[in-house]
Protein backbone atom coordinates (compact mmCIF):
# COMPACT_ATOMS: atom_id res chain seq x y z
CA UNK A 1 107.44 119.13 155.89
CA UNK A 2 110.79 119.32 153.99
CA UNK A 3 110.94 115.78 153.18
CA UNK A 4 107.11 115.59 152.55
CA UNK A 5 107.70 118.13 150.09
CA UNK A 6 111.46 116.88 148.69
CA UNK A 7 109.69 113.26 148.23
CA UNK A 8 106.71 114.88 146.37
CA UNK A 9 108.87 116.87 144.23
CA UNK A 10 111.08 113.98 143.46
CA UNK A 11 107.89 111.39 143.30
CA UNK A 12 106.08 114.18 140.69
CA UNK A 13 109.54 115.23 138.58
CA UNK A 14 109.90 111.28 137.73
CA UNK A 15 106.47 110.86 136.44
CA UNK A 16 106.55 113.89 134.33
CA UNK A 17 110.04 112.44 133.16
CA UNK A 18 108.38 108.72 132.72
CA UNK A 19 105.35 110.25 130.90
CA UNK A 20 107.68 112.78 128.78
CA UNK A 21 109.79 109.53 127.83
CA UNK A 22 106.77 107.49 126.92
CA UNK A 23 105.46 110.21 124.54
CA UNK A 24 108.62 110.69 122.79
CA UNK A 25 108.87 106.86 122.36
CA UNK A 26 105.64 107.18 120.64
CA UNK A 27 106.22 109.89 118.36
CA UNK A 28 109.21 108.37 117.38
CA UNK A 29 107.94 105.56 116.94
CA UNK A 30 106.08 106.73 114.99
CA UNK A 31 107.50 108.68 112.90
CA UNK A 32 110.13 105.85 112.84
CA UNK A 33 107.28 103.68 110.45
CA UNK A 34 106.23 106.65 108.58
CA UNK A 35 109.82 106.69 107.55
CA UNK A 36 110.07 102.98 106.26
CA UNK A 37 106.78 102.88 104.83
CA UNK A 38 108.08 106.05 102.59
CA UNK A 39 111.19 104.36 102.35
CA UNK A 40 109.24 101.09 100.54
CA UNK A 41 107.02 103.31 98.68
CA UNK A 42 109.67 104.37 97.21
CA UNK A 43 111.76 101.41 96.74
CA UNK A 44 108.29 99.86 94.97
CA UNK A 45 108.05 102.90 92.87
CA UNK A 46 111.85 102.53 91.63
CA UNK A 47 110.88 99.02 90.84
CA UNK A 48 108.27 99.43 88.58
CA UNK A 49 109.78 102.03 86.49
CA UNK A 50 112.76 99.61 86.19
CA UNK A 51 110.67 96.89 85.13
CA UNK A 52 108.45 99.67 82.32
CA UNK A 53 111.62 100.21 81.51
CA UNK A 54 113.01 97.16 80.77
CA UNK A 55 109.11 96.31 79.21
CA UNK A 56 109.94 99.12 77.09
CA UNK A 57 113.21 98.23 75.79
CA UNK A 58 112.08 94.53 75.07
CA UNK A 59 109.23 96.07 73.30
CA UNK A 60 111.66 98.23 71.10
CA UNK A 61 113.60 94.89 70.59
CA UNK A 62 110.49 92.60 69.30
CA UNK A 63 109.92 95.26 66.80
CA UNK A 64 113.27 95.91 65.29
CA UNK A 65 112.92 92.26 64.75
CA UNK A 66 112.49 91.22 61.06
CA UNK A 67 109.37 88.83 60.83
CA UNK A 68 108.83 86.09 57.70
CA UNK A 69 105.19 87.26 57.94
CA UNK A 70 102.46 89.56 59.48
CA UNK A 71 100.90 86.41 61.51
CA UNK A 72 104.03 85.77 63.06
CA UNK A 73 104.94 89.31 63.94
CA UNK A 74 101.73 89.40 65.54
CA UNK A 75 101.63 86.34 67.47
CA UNK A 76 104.88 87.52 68.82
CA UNK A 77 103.69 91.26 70.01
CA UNK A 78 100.34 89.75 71.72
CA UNK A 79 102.05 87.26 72.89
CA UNK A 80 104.62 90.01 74.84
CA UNK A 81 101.39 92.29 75.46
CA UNK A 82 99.55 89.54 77.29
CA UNK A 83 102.57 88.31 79.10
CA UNK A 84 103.64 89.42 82.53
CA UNK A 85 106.31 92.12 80.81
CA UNK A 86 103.66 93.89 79.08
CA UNK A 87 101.39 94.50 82.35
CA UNK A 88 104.24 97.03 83.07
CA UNK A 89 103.92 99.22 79.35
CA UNK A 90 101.59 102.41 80.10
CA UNK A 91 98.31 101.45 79.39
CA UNK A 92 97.65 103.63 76.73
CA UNK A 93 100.40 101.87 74.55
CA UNK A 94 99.70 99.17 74.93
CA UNK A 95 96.53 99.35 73.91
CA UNK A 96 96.88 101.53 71.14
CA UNK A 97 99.67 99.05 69.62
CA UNK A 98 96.55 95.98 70.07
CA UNK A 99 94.40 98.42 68.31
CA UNK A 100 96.80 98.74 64.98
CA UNK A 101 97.37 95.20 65.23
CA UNK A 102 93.89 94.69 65.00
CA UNK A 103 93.50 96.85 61.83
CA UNK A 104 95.93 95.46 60.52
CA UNK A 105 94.60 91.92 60.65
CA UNK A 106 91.11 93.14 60.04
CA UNK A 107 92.68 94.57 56.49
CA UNK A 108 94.02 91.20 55.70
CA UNK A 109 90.73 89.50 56.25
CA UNK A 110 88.80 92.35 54.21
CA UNK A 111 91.70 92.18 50.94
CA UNK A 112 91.56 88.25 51.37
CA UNK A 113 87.97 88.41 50.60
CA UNK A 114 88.99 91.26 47.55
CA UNK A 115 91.10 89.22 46.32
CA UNK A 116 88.67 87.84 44.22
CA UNK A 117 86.94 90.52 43.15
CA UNK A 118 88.38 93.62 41.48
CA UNK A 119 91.23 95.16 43.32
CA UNK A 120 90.37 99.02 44.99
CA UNK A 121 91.22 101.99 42.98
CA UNK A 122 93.51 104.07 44.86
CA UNK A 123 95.35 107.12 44.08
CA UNK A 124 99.02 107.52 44.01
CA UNK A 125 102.02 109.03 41.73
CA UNK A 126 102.45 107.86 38.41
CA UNK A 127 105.54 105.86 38.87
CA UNK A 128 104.47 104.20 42.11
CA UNK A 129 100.88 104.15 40.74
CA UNK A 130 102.35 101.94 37.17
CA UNK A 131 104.17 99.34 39.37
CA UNK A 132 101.75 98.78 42.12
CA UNK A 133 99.58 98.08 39.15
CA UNK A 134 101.94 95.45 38.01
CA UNK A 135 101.82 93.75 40.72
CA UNK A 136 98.84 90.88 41.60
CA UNK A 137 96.27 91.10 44.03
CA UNK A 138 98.18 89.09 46.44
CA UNK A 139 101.62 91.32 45.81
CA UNK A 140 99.38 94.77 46.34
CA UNK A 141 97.85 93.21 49.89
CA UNK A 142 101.37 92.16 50.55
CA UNK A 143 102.94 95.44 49.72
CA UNK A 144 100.26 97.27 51.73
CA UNK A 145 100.30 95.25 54.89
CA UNK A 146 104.41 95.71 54.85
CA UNK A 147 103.96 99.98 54.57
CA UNK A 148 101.70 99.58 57.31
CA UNK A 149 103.44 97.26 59.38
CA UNK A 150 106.41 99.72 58.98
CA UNK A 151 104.84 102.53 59.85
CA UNK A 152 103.22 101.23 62.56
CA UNK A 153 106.57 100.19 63.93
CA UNK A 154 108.29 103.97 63.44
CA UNK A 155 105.32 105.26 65.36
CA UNK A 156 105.44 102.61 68.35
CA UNK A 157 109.40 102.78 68.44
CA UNK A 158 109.42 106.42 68.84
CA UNK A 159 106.23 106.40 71.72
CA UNK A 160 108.78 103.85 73.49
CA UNK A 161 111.34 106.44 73.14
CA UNK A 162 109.16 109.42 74.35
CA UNK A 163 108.12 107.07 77.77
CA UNK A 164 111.89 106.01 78.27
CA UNK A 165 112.98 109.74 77.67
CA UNK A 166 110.46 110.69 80.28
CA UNK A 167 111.53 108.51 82.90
């Protein structure tokens, strides 16, 4: 009975050591391709923000850019926004610098049809006030569509900055 017993011992202790080996295999398997599919999440991650980054910064370069004229300023941006480097701006920019383009080319269409007419009364200081009335209808459009375009261009510049500075 002593070798009936020594052989079922042995026979028993190497399938609990086969099925003990198999398991662990498994798990670390496992665990193995949780590892590398974190590891690519996060490679993909640190990809994107390089490329918003570098969306960002090309952004910030198109508008530091002096432009002969608002049409040509604005071809360029949409142009960049509907390319494959503006997919990677946060939505919200990019769609709030279309918006002010927009306005901005919805004035022009509006002041092109005043031009004809009499020009708007607005209020401003008295020296600014004398020599904007100096100017022509065409000149006042001109000089209005050049404040804006400005502005516009301080406020995106320092959004980039804000998402860059956040990053």
């Amino acid at each position: 009975m002593e070798y009936g017993e020594f052989a079922l011992g042995l026979i028993s202790g190497l399938i609990i050591a086969i099925i003990t080996q198999i398991i662990a295999h498994y798990f670390s398997k496992k665990s193995l391709e949780a590892q590398q599919e974190h590891s690519l999440r996060i490679a993909k991650m640190q990809l994107y923000h390089e490329d918003r980054k570098e969306a960002l910064i090309k952004l910030d370069e198109l508008l530091k850019k002096g432009y002969k004229s608002f049409s040509e300023f604005r071809n360029t941006i949409s142009a960049f926004l509907d390319g494959s480097s503006g997919l990677f701006l946060p939505d919200k920019l990019r769609e709030e610098l279309k918006k002010e383009i927009q306005d901005i080319d919805q004035f022009l269409f509006e002041k092109e049809i005043d031009l004809y007419g009499e020009p708007p009364e607005e209020i401003f200081e008295d020296d600014h006030e004398a020599w904007f009335e100096s100017l022509s209808p065409e000149e006042r459009v001109d000089v209005e569509v050049r404040d804006r375009l400005s502005r516009l261009k301080d406020s995106m510049r320092n959004k980039i900055k804000k998402h860059i500075s956040e990053e």
